[in-house]
N, C-alpha and C. Protein backbone atom coordinates (compact mmCIF):
# COMPACT_ATOMS: atom_id res chain seq x y z
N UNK A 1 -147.43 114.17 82.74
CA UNK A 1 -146.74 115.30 82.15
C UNK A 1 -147.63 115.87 81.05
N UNK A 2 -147.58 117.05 81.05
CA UNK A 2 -148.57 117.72 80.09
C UNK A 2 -147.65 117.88 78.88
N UNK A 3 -148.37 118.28 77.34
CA UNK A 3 -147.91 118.16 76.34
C UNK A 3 -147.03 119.39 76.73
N UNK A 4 -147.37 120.38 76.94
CA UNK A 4 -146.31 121.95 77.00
C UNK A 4 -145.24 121.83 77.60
N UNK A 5 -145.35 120.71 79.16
CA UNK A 5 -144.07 120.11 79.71
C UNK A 5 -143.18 119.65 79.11
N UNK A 6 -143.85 118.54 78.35
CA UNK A 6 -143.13 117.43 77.44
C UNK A 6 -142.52 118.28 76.50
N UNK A 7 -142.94 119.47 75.21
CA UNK A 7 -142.76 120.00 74.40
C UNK A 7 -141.29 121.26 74.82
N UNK A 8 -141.77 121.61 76.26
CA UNK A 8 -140.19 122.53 76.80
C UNK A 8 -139.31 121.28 76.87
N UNK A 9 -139.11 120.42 77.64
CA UNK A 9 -138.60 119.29 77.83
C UNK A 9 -137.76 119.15 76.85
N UNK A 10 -138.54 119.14 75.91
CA UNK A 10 -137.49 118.40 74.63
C UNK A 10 -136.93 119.58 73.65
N UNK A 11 -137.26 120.62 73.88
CA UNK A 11 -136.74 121.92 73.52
C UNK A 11 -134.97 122.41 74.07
N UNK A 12 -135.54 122.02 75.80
CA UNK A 12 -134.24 122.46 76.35
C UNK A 12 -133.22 121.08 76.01
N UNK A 13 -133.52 120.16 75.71
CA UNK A 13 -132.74 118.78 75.54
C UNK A 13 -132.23 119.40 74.19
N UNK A 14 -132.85 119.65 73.25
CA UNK A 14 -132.20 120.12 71.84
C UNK A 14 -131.64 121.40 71.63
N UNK A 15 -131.89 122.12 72.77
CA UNK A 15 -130.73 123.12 73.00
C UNK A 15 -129.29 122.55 73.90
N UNK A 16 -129.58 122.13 74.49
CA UNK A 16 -128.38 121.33 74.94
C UNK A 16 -127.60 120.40 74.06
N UNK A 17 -128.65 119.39 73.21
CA UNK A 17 -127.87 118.63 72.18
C UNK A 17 -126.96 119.33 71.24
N UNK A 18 -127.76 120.55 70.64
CA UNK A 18 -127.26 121.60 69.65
C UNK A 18 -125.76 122.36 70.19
N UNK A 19 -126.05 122.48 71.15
CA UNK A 19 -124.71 123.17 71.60
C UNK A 19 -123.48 122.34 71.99
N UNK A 20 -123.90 121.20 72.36
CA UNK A 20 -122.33 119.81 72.38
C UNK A 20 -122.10 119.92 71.40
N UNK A 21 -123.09 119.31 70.34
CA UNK A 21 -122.34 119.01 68.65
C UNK A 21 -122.00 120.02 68.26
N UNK A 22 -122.35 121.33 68.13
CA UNK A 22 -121.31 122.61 67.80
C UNK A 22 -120.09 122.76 68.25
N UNK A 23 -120.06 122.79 69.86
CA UNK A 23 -118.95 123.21 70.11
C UNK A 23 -117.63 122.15 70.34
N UNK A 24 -118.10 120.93 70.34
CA UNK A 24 -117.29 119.97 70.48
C UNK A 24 -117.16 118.47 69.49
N UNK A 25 -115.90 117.85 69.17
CA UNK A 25 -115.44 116.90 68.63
C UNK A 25 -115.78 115.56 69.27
N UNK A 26 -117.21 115.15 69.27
CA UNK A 26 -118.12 114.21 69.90
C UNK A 26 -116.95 112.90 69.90
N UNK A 27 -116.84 112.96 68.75
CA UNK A 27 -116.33 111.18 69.12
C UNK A 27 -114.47 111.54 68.87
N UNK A 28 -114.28 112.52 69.00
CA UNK A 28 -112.82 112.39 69.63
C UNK A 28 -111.84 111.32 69.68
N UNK A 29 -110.84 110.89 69.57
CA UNK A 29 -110.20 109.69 70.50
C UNK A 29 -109.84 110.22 71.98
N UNK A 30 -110.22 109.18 72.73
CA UNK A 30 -110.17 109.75 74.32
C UNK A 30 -111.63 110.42 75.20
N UNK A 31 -112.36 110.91 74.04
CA UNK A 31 -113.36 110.72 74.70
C UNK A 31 -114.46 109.44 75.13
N UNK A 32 -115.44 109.66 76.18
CA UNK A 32 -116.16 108.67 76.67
C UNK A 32 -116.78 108.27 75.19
N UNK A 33 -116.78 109.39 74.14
CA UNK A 33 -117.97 108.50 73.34
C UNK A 33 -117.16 108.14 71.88
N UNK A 34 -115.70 108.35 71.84
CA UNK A 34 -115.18 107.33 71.25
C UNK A 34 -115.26 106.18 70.84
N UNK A 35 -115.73 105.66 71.87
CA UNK A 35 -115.79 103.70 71.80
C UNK A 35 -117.38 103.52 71.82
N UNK A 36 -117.46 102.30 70.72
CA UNK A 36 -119.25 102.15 71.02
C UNK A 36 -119.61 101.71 72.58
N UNK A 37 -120.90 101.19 72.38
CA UNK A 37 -120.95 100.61 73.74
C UNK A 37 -120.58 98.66 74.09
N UNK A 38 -119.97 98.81 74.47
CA UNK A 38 -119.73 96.91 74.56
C UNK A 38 -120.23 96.08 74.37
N UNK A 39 -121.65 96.30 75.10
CA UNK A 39 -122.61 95.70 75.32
C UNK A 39 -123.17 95.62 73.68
N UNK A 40 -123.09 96.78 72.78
CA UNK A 40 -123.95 97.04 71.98
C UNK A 40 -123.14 95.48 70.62
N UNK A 41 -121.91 95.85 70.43
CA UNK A 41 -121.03 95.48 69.50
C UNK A 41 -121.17 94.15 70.26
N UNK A 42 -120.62 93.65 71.12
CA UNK A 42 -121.08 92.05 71.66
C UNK A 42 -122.36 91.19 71.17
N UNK A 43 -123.36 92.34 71.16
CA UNK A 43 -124.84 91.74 71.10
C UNK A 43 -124.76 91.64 69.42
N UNK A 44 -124.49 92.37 68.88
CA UNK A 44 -123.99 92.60 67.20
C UNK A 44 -123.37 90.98 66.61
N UNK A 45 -122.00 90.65 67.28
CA UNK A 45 -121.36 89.61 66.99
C UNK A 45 -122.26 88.19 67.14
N UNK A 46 -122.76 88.44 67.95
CA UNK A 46 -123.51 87.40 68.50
C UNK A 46 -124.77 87.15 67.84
N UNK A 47 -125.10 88.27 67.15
CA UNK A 47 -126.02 87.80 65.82
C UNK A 47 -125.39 87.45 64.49
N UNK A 48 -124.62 87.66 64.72
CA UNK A 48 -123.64 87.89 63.22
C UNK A 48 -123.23 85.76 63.00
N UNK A 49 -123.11 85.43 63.95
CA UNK A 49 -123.31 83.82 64.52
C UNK A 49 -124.37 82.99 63.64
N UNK A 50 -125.35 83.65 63.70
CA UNK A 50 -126.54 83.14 63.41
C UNK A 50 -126.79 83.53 62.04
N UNK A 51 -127.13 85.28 61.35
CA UNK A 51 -127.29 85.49 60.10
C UNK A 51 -125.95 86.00 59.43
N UNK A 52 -126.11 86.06 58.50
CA UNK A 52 -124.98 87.16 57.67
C UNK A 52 -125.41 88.31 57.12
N UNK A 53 -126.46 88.44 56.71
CA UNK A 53 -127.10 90.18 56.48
C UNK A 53 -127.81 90.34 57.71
N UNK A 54 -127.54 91.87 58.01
CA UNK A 54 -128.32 92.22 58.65
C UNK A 54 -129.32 93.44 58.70
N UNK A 55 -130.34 94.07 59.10
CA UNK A 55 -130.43 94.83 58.87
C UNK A 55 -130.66 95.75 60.62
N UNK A 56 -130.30 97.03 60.56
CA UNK A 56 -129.85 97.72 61.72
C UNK A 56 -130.47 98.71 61.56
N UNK A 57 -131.39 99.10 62.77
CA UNK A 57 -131.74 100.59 62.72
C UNK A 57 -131.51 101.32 64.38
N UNK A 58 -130.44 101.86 64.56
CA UNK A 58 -130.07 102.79 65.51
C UNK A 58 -131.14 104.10 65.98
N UNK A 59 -132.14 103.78 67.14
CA UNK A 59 -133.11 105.06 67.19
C UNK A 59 -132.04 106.10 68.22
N UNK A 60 -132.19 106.88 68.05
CA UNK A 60 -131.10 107.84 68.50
C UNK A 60 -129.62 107.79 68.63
N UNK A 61 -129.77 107.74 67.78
CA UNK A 61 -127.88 107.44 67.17
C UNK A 61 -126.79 108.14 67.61
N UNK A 62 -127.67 109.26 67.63
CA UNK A 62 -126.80 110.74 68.23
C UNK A 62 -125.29 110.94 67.20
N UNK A 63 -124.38 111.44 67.68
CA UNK A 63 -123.02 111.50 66.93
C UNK A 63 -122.67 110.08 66.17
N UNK A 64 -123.53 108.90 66.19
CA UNK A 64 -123.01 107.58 65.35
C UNK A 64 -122.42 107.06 66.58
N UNK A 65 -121.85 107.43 67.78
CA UNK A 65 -120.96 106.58 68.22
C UNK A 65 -121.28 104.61 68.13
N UNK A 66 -122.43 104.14 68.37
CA UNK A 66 -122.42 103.11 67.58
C UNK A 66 -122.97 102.58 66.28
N UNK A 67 -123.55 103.51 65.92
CA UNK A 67 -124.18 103.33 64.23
C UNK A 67 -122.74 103.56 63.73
N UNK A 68 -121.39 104.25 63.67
CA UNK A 68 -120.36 103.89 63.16
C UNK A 68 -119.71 102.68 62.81
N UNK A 69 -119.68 102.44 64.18
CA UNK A 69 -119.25 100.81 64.36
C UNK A 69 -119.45 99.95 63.74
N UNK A 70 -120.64 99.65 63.88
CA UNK A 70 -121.96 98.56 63.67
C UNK A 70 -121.46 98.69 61.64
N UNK A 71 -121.43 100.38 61.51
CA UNK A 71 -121.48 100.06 59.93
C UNK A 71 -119.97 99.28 59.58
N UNK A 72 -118.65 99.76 60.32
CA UNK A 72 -118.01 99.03 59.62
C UNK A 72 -117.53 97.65 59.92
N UNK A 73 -118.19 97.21 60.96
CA UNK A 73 -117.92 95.70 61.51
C UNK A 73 -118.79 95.25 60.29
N UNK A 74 -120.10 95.77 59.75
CA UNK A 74 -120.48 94.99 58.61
C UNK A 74 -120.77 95.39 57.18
N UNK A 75 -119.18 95.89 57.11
CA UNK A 75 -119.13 96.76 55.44
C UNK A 75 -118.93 95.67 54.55
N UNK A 76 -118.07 94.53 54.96
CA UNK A 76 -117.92 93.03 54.12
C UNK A 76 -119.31 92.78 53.87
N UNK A 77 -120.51 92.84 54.49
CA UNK A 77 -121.64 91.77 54.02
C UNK A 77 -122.84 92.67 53.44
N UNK A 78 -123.67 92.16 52.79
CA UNK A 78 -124.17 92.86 52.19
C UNK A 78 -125.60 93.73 53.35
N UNK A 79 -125.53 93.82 54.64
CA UNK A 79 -126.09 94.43 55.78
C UNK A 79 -126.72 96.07 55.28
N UNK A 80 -127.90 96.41 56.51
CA UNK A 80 -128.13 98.03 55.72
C UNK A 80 -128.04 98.38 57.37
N UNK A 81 -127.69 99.11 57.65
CA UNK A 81 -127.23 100.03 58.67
C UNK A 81 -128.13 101.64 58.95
N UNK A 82 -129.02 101.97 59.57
CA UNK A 82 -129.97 102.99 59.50
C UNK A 82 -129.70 103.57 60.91
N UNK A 83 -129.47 105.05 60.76
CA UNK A 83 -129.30 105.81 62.17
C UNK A 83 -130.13 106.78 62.13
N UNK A 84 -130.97 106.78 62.97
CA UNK A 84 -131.97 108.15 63.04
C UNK A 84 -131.84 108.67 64.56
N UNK A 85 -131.94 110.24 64.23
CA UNK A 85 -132.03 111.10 65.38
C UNK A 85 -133.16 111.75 65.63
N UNK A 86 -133.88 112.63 66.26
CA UNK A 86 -134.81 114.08 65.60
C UNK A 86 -133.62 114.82 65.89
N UNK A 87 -132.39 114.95 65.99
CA UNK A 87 -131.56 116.38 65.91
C UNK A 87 -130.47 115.99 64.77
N UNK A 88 -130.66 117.01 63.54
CA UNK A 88 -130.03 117.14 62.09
C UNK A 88 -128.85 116.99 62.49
N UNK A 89 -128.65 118.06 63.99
CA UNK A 89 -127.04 118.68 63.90
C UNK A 89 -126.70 117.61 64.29
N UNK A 90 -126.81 115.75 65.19
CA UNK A 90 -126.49 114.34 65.72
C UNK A 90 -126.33 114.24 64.10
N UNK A 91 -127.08 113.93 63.19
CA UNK A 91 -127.10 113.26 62.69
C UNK A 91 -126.01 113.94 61.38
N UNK A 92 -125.48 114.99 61.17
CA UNK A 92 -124.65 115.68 60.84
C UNK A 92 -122.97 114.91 60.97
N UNK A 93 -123.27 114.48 62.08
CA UNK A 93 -122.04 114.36 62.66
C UNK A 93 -121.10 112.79 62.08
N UNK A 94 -122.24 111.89 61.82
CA UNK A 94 -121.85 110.58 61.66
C UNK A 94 -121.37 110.75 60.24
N UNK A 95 -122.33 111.41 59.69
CA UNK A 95 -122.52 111.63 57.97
C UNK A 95 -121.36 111.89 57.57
N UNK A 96 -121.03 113.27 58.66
CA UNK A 96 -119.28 113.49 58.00
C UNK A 96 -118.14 112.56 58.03
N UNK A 97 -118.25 112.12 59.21
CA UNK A 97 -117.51 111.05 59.57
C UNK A 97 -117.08 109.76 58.47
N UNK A 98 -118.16 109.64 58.17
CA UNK A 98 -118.39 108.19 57.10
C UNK A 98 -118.10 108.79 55.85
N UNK A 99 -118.00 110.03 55.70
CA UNK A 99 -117.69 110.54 54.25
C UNK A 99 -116.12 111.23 54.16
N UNK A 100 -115.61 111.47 55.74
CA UNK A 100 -114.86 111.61 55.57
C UNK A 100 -113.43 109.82 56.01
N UNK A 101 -114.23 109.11 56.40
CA UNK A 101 -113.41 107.36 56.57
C UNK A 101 -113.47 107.19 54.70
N UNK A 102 -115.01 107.19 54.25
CA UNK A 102 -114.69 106.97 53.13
C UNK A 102 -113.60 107.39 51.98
N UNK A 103 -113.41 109.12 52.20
CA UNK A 103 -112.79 109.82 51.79
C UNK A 103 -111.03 109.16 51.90
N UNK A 104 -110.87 109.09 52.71
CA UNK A 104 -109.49 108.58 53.67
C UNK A 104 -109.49 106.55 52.98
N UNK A 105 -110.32 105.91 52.70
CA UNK A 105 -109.99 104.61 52.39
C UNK A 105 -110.33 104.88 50.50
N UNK A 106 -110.74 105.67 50.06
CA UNK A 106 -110.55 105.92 48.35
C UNK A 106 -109.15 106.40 48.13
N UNK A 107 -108.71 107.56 49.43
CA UNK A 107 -107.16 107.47 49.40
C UNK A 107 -106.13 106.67 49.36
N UNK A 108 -106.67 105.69 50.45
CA UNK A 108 -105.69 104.71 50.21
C UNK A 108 -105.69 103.62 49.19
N UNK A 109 -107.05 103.55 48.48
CA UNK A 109 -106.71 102.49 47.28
C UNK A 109 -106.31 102.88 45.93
N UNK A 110 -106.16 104.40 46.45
CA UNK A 110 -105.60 105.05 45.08
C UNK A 110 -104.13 105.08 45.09
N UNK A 111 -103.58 104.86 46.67
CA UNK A 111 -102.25 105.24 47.13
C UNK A 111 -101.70 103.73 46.53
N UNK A 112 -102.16 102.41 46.98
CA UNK A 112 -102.07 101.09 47.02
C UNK A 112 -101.99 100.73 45.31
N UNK A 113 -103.20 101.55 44.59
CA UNK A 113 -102.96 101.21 43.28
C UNK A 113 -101.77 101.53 42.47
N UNK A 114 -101.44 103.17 42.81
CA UNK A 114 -100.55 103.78 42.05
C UNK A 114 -99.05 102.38 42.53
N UNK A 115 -98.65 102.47 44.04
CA UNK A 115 -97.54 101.51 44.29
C UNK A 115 -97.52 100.34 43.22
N UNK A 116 -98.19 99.58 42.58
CA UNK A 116 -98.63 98.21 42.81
C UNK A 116 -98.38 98.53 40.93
N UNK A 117 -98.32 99.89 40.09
CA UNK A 117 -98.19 99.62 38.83
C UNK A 117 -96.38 99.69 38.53
């Protein structure tokens, strides 16, 4: 494959990537990419056996569907969790996500605190 091949190649792939993550709610509930991959989170536990930190780097992470996961199966330990894409708008997607779970669990320990005085 010639570089100009390779270089359209991955042009029309990031026009295609660009236009899912715009127009659609990647990780959905109900969609296919809702759930990590089985295989992925199995292989995860099964180290988790052996060490307790870990460190994780997801190469094409895309929407997070398992760089999500992975982060909060190991938010208890002191683990670093790394997702890289080359497309901003993939990597857009997790970011919000995790800022908006975070957003949503500062709620609830503010909800939990106020009860609890």
């Amino acid at each position: 494959m010639s570089q100009a091949d390779f270089d359209a190649a991955r042009k029309a792939e990031a026009i295609y990537h660009n236009e899912l993550y715009s127009a659609h709610e990647i990780l959905e509930p109900g969609t296919w990419m809702s759930k990590p991959n089985p295989v992925v989170m199995e292989l995860l536990d099964r180290l988790l056996l052996h060490k307790d930190q870990l460190t994780v780097l997801d190469l094409g992470c895309g929407a997070g569907r398992n760089t999500i996961p992975i982060a909060m199966r190991l938010q208890e330990t002191d683990s670093k969790v790394f997702g890289l894409d080359l497309l901003s708008e993939a990597v857009d997607k997790p970011v919000s996500m995790a800022l908006r779970i975070l957003y949503k669990l500062r709620r609830l320990i503010l909800n939990t605190l106020t009860y609890l005085k």
